[in-house]
N, C-alpha and C. Protein backbone atom coordinates (compact mmCIF):
# COMPACT_ATOMS: atom_id res chain seq x y z
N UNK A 1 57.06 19.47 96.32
CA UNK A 1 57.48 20.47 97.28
C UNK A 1 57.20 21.88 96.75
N UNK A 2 57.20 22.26 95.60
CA UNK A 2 56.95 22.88 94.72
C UNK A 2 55.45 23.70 95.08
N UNK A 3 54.83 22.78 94.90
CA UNK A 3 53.25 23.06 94.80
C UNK A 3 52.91 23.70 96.41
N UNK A 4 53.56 22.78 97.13
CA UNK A 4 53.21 23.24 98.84
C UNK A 4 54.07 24.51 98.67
N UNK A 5 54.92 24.57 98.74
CA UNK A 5 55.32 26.21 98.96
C UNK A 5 54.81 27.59 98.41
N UNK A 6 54.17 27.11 97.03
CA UNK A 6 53.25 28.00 96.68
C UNK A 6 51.97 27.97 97.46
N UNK A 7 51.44 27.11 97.52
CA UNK A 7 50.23 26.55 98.50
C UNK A 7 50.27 27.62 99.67
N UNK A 8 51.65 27.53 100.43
CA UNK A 8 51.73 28.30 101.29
C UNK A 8 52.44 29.68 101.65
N UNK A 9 52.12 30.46 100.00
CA UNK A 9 52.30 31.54 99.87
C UNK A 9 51.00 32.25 99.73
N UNK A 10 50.02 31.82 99.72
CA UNK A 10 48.87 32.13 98.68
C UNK A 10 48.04 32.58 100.13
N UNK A 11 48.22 32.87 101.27
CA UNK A 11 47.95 33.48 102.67
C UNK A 11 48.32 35.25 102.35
N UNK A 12 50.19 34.90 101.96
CA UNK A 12 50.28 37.07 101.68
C UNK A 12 50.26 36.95 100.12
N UNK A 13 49.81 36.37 99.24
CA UNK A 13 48.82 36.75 98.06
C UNK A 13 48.04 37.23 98.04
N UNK A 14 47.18 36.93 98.88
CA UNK A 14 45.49 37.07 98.85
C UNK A 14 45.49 38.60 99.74
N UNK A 15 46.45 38.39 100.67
CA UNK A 15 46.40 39.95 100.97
C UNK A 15 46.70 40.50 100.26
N UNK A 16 47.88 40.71 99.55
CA UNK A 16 48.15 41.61 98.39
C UNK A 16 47.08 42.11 97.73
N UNK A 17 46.19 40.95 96.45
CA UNK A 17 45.03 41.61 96.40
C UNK A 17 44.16 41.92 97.09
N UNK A 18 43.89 41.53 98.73
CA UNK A 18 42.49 42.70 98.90
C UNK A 18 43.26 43.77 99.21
N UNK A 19 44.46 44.21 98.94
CA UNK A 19 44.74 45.63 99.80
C UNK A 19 44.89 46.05 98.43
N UNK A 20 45.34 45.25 97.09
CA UNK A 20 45.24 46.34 95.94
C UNK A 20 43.32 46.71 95.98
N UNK A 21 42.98 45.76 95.93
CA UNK A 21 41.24 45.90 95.76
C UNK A 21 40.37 47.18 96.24
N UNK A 22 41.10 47.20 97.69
CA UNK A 22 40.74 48.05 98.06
C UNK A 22 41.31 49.69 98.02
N UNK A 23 42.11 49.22 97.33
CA UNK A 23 43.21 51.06 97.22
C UNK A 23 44.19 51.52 97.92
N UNK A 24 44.81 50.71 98.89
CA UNK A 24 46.09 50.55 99.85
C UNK A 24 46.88 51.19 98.74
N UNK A 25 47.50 52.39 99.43
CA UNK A 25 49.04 52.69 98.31
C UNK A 25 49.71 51.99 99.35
N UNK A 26 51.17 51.14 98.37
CA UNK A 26 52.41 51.39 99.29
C UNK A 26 53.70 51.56 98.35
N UNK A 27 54.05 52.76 98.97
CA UNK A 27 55.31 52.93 98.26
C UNK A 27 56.22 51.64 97.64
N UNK A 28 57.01 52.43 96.89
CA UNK A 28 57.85 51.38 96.27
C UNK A 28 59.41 52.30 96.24
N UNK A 29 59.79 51.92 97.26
CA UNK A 29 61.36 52.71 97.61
C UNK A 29 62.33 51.47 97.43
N UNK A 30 63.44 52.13 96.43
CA UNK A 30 64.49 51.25 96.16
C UNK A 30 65.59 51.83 96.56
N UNK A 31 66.84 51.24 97.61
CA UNK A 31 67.05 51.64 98.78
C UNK A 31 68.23 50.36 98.78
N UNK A 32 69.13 51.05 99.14
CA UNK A 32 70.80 49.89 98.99
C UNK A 32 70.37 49.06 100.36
N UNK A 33 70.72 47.55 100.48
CA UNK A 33 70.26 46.54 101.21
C UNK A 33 70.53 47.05 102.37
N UNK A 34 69.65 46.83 103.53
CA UNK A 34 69.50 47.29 105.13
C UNK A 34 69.91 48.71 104.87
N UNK A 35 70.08 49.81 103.98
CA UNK A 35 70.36 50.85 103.74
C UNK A 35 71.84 50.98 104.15
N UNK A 36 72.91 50.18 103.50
CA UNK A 36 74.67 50.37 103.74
C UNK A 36 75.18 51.26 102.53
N UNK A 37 75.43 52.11 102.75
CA UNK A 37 76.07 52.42 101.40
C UNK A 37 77.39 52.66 101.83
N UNK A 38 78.16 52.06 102.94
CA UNK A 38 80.05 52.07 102.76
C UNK A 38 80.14 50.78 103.18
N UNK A 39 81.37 50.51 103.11
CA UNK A 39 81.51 48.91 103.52
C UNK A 39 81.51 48.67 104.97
N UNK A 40 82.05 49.65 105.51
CA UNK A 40 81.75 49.50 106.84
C UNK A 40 80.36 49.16 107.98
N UNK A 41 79.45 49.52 107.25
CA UNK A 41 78.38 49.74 107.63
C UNK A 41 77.72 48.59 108.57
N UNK A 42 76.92 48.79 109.82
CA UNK A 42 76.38 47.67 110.04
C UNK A 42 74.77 47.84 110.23
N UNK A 43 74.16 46.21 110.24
CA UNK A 43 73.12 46.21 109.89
C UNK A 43 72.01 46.00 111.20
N UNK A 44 73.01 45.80 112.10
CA UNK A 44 72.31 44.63 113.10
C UNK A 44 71.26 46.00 114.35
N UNK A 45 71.77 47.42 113.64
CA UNK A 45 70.79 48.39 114.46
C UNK A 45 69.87 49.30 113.56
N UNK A 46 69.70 48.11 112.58
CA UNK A 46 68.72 49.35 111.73
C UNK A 46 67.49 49.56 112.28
N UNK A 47 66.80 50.44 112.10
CA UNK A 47 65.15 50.66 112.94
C UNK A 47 64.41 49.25 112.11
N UNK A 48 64.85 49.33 110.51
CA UNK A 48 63.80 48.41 110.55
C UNK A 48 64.12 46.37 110.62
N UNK A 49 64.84 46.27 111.39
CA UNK A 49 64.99 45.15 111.93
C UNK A 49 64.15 44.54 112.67
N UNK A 50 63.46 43.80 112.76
CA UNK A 50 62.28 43.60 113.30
C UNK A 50 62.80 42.18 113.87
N UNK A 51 62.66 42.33 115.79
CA UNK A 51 62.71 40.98 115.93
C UNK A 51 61.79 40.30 116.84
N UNK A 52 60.53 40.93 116.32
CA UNK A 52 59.12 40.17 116.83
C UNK A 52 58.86 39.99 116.11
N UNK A 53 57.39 38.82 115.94
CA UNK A 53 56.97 38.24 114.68
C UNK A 53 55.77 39.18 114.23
N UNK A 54 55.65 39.10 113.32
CA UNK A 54 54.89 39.40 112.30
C UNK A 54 53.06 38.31 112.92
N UNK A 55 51.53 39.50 112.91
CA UNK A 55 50.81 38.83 113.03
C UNK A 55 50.40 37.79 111.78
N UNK A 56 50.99 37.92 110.61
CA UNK A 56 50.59 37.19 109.56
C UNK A 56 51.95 35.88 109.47
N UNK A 57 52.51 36.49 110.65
CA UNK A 57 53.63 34.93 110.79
C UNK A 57 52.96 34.02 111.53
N UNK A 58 52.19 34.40 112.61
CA UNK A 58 51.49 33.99 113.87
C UNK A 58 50.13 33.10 112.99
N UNK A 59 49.08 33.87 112.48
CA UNK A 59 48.31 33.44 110.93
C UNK A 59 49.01 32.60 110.70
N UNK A 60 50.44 32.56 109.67
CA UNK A 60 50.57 31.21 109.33
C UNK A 60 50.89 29.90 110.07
N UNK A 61 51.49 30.59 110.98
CA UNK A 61 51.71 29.03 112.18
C UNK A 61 50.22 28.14 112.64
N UNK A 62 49.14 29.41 112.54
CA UNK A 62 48.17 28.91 113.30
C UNK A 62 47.21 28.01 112.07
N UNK A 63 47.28 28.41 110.70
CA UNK A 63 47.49 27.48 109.55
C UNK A 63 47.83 26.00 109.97
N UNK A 64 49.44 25.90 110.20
CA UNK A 64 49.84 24.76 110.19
C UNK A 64 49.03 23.63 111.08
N UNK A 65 48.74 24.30 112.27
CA UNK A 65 48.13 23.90 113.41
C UNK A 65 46.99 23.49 112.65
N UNK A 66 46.01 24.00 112.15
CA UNK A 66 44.16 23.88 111.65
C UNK A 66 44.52 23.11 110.69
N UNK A 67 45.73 22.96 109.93
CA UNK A 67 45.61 22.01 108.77
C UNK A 67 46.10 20.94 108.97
N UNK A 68 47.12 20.27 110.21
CA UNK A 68 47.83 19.42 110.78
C UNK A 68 46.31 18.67 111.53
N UNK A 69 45.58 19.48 112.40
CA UNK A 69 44.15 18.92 112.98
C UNK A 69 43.75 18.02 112.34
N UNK A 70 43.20 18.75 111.01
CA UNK A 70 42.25 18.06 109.71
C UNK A 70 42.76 16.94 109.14
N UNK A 71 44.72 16.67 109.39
CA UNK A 71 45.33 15.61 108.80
C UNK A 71 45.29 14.13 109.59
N UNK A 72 45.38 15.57 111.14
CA UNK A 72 45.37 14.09 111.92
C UNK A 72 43.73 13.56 112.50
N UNK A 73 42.99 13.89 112.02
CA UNK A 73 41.70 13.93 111.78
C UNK A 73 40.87 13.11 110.95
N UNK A 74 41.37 13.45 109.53
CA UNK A 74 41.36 12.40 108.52
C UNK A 74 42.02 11.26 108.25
N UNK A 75 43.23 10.83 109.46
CA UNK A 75 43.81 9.85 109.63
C UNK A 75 43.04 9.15 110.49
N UNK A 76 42.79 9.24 111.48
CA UNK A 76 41.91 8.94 112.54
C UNK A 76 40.49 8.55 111.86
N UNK A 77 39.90 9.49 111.47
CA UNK A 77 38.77 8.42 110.70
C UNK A 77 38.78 7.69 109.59
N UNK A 78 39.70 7.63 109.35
CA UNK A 78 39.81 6.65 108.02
C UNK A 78 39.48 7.53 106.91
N UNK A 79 39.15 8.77 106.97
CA UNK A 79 38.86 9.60 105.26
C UNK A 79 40.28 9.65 104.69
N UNK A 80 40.34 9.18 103.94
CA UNK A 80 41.66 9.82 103.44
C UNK A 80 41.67 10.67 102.32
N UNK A 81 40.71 10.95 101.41
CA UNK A 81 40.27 11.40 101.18
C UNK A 81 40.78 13.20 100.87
N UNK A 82 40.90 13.94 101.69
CA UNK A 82 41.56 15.05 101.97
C UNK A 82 43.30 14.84 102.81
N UNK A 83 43.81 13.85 102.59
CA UNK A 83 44.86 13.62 103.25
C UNK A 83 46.24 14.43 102.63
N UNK A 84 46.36 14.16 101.03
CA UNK A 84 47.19 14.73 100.09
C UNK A 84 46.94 16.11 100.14
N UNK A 85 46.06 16.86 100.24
CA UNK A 85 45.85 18.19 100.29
C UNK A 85 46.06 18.92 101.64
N UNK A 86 45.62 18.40 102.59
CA UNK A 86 46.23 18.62 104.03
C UNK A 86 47.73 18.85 104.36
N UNK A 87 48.30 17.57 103.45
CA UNK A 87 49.96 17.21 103.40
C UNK A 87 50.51 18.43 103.06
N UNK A 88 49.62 18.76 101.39
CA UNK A 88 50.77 19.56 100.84
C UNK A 88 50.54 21.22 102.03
N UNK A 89 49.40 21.51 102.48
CA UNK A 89 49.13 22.71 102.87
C UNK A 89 50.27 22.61 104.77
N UNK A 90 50.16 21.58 105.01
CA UNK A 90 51.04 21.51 106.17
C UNK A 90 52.66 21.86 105.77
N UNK A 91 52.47 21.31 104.90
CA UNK A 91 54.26 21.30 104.68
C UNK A 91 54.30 23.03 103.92
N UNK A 92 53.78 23.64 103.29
CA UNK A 92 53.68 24.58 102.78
C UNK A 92 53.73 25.99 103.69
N UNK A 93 52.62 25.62 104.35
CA UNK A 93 52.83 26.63 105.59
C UNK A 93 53.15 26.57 106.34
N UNK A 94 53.87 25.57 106.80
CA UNK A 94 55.35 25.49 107.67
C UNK A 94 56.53 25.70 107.20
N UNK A 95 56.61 25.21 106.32
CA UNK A 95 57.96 25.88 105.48
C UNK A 95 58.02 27.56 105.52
N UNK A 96 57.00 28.13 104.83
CA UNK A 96 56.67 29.68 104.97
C UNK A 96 56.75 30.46 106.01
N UNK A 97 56.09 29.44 106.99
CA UNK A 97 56.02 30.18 108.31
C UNK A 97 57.65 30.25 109.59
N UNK A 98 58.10 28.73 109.02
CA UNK A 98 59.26 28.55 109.38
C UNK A 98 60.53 29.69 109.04
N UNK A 99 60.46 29.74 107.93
CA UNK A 99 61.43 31.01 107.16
C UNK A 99 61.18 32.34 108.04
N UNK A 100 59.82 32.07 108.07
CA UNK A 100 59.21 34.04 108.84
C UNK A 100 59.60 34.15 109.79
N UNK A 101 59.81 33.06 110.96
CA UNK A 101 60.49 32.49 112.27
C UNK A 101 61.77 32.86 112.39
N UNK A 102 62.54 32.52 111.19
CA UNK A 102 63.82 32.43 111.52
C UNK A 102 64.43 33.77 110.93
N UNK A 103 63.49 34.55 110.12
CA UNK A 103 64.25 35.62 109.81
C UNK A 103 63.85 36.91 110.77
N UNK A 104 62.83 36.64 111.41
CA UNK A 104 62.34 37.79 112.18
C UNK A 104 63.41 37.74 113.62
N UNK A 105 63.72 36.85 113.88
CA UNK A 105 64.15 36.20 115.43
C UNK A 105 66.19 36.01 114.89
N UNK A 106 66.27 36.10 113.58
CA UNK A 106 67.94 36.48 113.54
C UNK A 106 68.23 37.49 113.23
């Protein structure tokens, strides 16, 4: 489970480096959680609450989909061949993508 979840991190890795590659600054602001600093505080109207998805959430769903194809694909013809690697990348980027789902949309 391990391996797939990295598996299906390695989508905003790879962005990471081409945007270091290419010279993307992005700040690095350290900033009290949802920005509360009394106890009272609430979170549920901060600007940056975001409760549409993300196109690199959409990317990973559409992952699951192209790699779920190839599984049920390689089941269907008998390759099995690429079956274990399909597995782990399905479960990987569904898991990932699942999380992105549920935190964008609560």
């Amino acid at each position: 489970m391990f391996l797939s979840v990295i598996m299906g991190l390695s989508l905003h890795n790879s962005i990471a480096v081409i945007e270091g590659y290419f010279g993307k600054k992005t700040p690095f602001v350290r900033t009290p959680k949802w920005g509360i600093v009394q106890h009272q505080g609430n979170w549920q109207q901060k600007k940056y609450l975001v409760r549409s998805l993300n196109p690199l959430t959409w990317l990973e769903l559409g992952l699951v989909l192209y790699f779920g194809f190839g599984l049920a694909l390689g089941l269907y013809w008998q390759t099995y061949s690429l079956i274990g690697l399909h597995s782990m990348l399905v479960l990987g980027y569904g898991f990932v993508g699942y999380y992105s789902v549920k935190h964008s949309l609560s």
